[in-house]
N, C-alpha and C. Protein backbone atom coordinates (compact mmCIF):
# COMPACT_ATOMS: atom_id res chain seq x y z
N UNK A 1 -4.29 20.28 -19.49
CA UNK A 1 -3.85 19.30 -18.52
C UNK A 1 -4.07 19.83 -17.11
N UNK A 2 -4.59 19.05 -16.45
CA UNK A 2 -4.69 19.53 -14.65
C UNK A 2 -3.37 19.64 -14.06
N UNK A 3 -3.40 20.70 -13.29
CA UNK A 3 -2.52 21.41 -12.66
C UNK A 3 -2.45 20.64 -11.11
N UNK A 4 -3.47 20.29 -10.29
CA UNK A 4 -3.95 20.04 -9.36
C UNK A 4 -4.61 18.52 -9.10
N UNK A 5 -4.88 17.84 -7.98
CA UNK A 5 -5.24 16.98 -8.15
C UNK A 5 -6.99 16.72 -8.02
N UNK A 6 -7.63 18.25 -7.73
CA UNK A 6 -8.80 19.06 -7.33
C UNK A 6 -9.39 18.72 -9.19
N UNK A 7 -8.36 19.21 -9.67
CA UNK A 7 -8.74 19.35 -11.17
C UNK A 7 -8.71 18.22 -12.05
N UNK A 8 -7.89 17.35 -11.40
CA UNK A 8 -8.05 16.04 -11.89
C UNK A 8 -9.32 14.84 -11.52
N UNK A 9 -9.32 15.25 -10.22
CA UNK A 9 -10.42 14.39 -9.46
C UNK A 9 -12.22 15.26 -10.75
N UNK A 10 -11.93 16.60 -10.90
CA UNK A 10 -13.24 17.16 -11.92
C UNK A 10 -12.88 16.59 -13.00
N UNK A 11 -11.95 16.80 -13.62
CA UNK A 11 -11.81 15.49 -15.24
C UNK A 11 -12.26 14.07 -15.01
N UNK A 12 -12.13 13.77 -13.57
CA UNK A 12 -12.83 12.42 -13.88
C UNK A 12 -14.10 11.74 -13.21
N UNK A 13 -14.56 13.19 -13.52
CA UNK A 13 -16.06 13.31 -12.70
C UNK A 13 -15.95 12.88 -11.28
N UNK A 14 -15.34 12.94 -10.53
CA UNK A 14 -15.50 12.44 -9.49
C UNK A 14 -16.21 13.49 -8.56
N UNK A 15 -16.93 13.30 -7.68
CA UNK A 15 -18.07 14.40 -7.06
C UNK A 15 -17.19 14.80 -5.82
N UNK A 16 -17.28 16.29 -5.86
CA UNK A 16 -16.32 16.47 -4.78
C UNK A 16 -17.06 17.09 -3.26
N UNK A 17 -16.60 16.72 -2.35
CA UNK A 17 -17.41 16.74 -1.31
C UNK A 17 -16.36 17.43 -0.30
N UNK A 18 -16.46 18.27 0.97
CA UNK A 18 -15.71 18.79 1.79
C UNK A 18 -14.31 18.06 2.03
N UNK A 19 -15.08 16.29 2.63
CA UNK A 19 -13.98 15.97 3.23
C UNK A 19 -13.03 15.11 1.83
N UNK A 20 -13.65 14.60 1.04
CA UNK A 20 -12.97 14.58 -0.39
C UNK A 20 -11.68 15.54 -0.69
N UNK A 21 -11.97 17.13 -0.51
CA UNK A 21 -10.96 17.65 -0.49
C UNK A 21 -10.19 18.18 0.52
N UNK A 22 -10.83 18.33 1.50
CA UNK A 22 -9.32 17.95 2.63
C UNK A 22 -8.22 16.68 2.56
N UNK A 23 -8.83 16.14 1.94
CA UNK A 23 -7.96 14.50 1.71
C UNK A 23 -7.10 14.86 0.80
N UNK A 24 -7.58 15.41 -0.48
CA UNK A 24 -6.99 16.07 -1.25
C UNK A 24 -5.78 17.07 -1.09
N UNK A 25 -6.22 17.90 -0.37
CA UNK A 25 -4.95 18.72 0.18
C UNK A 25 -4.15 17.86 1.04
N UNK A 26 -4.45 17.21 1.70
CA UNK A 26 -3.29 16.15 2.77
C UNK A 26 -2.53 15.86 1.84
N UNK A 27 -3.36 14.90 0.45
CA UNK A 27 -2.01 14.24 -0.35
C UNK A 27 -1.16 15.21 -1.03
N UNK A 28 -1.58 16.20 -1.65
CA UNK A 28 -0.98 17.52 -2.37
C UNK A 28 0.04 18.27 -1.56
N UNK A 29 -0.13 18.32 -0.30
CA UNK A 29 0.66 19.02 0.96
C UNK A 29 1.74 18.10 1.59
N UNK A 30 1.67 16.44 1.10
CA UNK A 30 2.72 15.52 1.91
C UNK A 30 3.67 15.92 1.02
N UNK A 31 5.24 15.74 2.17
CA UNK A 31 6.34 15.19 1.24
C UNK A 31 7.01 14.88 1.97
N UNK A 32 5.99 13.56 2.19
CA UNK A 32 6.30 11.66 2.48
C UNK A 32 5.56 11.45 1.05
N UNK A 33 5.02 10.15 1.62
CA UNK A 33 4.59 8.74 0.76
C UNK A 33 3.55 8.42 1.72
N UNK A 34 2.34 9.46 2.27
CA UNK A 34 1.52 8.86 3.44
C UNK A 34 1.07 7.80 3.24
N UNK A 35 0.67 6.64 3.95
CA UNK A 35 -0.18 5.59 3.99
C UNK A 35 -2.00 6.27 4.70
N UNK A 36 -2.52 5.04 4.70
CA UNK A 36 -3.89 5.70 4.70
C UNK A 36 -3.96 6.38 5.87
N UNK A 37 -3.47 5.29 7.06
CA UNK A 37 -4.01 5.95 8.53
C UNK A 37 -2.88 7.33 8.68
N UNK A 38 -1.66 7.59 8.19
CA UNK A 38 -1.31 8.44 8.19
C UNK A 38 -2.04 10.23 7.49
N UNK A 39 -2.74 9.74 6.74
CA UNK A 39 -3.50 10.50 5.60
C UNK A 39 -4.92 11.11 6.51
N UNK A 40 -5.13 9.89 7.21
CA UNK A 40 -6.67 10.13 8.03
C UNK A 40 -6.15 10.89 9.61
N UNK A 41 -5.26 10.58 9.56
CA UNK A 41 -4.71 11.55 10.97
C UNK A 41 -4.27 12.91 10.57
N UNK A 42 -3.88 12.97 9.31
CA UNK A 42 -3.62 14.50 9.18
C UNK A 42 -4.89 15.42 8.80
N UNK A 43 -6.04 14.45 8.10
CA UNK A 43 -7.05 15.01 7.40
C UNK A 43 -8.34 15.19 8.71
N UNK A 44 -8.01 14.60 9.60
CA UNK A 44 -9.00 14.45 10.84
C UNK A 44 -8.33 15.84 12.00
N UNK A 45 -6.99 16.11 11.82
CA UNK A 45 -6.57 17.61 12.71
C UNK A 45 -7.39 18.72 11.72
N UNK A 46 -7.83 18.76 10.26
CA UNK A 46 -8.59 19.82 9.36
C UNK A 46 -10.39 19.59 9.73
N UNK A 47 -10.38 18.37 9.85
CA UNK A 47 -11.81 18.19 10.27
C UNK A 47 -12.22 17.09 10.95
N UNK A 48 -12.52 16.90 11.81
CA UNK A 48 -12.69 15.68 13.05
C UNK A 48 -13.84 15.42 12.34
N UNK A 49 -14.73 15.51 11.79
CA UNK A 49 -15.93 14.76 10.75
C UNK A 49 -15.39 13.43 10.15
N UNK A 50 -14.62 13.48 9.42
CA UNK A 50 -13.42 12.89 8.58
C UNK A 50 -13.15 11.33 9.15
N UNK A 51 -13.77 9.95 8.38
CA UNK A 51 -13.36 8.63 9.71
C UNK A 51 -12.43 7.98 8.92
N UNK A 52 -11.67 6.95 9.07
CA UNK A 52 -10.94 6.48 8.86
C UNK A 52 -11.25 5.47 7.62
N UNK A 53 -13.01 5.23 7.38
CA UNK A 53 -13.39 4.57 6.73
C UNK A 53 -13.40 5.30 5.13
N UNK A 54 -14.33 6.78 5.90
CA UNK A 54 -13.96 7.74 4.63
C UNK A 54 -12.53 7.95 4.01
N UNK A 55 -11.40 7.66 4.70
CA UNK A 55 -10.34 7.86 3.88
C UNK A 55 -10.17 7.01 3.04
N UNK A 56 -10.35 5.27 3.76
CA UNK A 56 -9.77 4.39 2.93
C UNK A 56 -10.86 4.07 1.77
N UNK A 57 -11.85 4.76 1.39
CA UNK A 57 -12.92 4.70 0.95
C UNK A 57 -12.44 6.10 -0.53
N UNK A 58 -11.95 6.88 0.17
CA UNK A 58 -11.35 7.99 -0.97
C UNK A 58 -10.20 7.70 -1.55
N UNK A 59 -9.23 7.25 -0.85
CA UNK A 59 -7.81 6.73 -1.55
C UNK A 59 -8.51 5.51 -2.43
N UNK A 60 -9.38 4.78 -2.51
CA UNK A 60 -9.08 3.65 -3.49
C UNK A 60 -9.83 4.59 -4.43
N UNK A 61 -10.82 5.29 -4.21
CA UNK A 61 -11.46 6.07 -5.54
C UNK A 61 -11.14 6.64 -6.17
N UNK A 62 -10.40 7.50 -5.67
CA UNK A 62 -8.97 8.26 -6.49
C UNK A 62 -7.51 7.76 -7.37
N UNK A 63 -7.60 6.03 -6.50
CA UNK A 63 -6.57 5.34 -7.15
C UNK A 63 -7.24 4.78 -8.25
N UNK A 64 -8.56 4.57 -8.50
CA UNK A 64 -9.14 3.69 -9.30
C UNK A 64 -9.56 4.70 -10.50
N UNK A 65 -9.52 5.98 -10.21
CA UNK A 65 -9.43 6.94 -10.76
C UNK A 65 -8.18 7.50 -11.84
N UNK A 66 -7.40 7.04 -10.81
CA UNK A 66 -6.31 7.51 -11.67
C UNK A 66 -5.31 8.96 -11.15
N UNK A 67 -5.85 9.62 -10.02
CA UNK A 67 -5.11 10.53 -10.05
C UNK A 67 -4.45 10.58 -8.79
N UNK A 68 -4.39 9.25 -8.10
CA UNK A 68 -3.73 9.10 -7.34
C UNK A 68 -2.71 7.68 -7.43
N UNK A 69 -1.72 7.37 -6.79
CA UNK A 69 -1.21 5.85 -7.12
C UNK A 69 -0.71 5.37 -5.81
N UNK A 70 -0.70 3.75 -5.58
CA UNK A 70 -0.53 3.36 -4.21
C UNK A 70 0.77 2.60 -4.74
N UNK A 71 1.85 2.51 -3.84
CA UNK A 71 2.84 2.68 -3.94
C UNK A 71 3.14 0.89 -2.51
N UNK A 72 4.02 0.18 -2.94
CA UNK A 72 4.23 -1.07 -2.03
C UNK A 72 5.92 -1.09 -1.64
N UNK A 73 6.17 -0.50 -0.16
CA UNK A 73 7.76 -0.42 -0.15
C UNK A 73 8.30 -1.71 0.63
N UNK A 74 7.32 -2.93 0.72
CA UNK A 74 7.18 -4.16 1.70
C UNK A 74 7.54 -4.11 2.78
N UNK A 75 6.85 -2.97 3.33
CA UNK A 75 6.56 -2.21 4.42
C UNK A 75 5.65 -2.78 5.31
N UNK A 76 4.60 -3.96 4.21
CA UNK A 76 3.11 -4.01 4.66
C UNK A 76 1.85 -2.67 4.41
N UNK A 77 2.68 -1.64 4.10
CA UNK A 77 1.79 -0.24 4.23
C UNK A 77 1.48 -0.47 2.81
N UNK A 78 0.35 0.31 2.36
CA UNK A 78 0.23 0.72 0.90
C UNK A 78 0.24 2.51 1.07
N UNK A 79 1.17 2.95 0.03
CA UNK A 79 1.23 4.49 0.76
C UNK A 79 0.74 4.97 -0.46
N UNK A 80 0.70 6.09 -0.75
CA UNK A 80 0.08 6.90 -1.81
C UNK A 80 0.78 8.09 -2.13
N UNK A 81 0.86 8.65 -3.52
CA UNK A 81 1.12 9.55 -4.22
C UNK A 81 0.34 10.39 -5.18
N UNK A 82 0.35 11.45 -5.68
CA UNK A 82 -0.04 12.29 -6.73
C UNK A 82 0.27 11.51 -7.89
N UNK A 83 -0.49 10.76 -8.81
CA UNK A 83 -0.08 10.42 -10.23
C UNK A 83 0.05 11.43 -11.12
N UNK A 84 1.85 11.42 -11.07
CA UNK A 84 2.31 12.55 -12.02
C UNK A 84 3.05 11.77 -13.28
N UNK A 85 4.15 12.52 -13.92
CA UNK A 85 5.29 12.27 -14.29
C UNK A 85 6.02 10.76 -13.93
N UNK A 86 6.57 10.02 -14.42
CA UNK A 86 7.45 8.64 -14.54
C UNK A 86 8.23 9.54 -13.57
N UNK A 87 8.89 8.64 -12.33
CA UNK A 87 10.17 8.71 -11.56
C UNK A 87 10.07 7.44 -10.81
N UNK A 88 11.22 7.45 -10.29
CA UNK A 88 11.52 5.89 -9.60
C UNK A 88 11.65 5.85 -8.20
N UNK A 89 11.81 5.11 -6.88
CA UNK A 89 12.14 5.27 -5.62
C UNK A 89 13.16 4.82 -4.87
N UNK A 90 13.93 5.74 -4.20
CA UNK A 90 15.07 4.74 -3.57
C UNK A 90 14.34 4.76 -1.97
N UNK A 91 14.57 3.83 -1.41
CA UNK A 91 14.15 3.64 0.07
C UNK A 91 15.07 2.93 1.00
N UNK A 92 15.16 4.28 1.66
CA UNK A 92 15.84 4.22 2.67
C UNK A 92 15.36 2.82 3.94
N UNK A 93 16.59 2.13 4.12
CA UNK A 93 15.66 0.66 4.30
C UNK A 93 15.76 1.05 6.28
N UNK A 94 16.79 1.59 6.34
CA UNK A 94 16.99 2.33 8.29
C UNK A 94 15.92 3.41 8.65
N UNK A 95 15.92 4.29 7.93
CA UNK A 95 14.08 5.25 8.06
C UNK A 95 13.21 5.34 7.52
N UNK A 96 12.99 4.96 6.88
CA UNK A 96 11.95 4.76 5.73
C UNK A 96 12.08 5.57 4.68
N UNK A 97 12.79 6.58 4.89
CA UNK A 97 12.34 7.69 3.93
C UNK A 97 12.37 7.06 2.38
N UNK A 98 11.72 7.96 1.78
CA UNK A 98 11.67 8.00 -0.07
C UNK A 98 11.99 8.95 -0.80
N UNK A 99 13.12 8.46 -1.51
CA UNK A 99 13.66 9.93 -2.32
C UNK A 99 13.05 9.35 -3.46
N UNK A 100 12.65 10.43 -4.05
CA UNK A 100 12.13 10.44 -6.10
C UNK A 100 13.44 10.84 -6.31
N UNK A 101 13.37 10.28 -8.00
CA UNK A 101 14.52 10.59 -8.98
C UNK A 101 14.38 10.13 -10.05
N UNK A 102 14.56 10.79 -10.59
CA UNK A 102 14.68 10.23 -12.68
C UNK A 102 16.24 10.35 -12.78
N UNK A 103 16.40 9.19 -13.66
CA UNK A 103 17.74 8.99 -14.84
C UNK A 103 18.03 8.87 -15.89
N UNK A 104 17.87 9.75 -16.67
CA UNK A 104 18.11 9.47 -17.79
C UNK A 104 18.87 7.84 -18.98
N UNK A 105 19.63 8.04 -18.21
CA UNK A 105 20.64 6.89 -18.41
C UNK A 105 19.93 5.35 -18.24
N UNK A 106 19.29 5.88 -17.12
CA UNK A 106 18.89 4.49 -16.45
C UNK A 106 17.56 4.18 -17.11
N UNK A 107 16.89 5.09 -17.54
CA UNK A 107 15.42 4.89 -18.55
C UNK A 107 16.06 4.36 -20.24
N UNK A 108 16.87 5.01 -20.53
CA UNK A 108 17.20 4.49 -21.89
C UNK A 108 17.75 2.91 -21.53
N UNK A 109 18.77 2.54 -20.63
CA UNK A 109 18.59 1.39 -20.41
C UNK A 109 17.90 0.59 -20.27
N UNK A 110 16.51 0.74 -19.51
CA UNK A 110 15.57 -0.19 -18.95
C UNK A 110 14.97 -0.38 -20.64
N UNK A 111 14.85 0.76 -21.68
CA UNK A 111 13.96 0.85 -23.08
C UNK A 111 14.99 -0.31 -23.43
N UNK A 112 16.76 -0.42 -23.49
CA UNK A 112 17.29 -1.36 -24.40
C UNK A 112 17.45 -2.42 -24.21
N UNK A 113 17.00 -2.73 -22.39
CA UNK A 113 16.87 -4.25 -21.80
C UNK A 113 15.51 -4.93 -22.59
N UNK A 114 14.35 -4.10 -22.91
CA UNK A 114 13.09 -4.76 -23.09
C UNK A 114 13.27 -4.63 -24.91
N UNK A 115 14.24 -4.00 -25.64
CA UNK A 115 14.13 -4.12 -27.12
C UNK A 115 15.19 -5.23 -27.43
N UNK A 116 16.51 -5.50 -26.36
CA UNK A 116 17.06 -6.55 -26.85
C UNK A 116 16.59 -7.93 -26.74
N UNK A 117 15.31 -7.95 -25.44
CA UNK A 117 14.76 -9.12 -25.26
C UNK A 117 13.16 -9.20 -26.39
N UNK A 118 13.21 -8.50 -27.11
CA UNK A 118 12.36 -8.32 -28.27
C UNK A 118 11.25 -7.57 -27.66
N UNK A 119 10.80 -6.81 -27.20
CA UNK A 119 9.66 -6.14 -26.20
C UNK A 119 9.67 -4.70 -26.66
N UNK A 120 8.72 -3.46 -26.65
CA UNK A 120 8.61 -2.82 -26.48
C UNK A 120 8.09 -2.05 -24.98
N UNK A 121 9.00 -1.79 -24.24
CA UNK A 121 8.38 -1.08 -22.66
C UNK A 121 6.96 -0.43 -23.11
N UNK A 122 6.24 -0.82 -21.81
CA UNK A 122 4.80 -0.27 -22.20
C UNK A 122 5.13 0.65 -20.56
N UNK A 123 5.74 -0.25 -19.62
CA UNK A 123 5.01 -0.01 -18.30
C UNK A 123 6.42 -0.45 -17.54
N UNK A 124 6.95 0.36 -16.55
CA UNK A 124 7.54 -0.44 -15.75
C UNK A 124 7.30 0.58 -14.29
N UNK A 125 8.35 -0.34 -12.88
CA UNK A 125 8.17 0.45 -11.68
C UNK A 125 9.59 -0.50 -10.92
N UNK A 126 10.34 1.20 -10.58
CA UNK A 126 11.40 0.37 -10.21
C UNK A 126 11.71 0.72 -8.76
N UNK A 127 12.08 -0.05 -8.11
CA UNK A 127 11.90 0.73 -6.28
C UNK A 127 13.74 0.05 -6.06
N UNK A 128 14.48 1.07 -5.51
CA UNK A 128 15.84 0.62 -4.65
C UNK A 128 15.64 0.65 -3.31
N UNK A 129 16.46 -0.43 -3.00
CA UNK A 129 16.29 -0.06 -1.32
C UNK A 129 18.34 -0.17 -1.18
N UNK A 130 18.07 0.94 0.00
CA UNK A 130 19.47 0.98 0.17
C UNK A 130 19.20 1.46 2.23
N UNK A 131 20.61 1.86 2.35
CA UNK A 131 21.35 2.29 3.42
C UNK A 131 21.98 3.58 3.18
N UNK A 132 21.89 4.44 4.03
CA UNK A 132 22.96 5.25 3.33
C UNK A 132 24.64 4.88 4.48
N UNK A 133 25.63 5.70 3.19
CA UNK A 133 26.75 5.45 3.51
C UNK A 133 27.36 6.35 4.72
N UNK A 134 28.34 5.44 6.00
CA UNK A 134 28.51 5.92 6.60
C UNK A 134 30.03 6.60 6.45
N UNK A 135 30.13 7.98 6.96
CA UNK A 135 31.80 8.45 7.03
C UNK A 135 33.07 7.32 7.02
N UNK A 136 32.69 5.94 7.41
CA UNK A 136 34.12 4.60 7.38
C UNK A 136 34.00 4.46 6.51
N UNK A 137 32.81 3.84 5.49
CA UNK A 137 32.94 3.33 4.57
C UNK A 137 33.69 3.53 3.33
């Protein structure tokens, strides 16, 4: 199994080229949820070669690929991640931020919502949006 997303992008033949992997390291090195022009501004301070076209030109190849995933917080943005492991998102709806998290609890539930409605889960994606709580509350 790939360790990397260098190693994943070679499992799926994808041809790797300089600025290919500077892009690569941008997404491997965030911890945000970059969107593209965010992605092309960090990957353009590693190499001013690097255009904005080439990014949005590598993020869908990599998404179509598979080893990357675009992510919708109805933001308007499409942001992007490392396709790893199942986890879910809470979003912070005052800064944007995105916390990951798995639940146990909350996955066996979502399996007994889709077996009592006769279904087997193949696929799901669950996004919270919250606030956080202030000291009154």
């Amino acid at each position: 199994m790939a360790k990397n997303l260098l190693e994943k992008c070679s499992q799926s033949k994808i041809r790797m080229t300089a600025q290919r992997q500077t892009i690569i390291k941008v997404i491997e090195q965030a911890d945000d949820h970059p969107d593209a022009d965010q992605i092309y501004l960090r990957a353009n301070a590693v190499d001013k070669t690097i255009s904005i076209a080439t990014v949005y030109r590598t993020v869908r190849l990599f998404e179509q690929a598979g080893v990357i995933e675009r992510l919708e917080f109805g933001d308007g943005k499409s942001r992007y991640e490392e396709a790893r492991g199942h986890h879910e998102h809470l979003v912070d709806i005052d800064s944007g931020e995105v916390i990951e998290f798995t639940h146990p609890e909350l996955e066996a539930l979502k399996e007994k919502i889709a077996a009592d409605l006769g279904y087997d889960l193949v696929n799901h994606r669950l996004e919270l949006y919250g606030r956080k709580k202030t000291s009154d509350q």
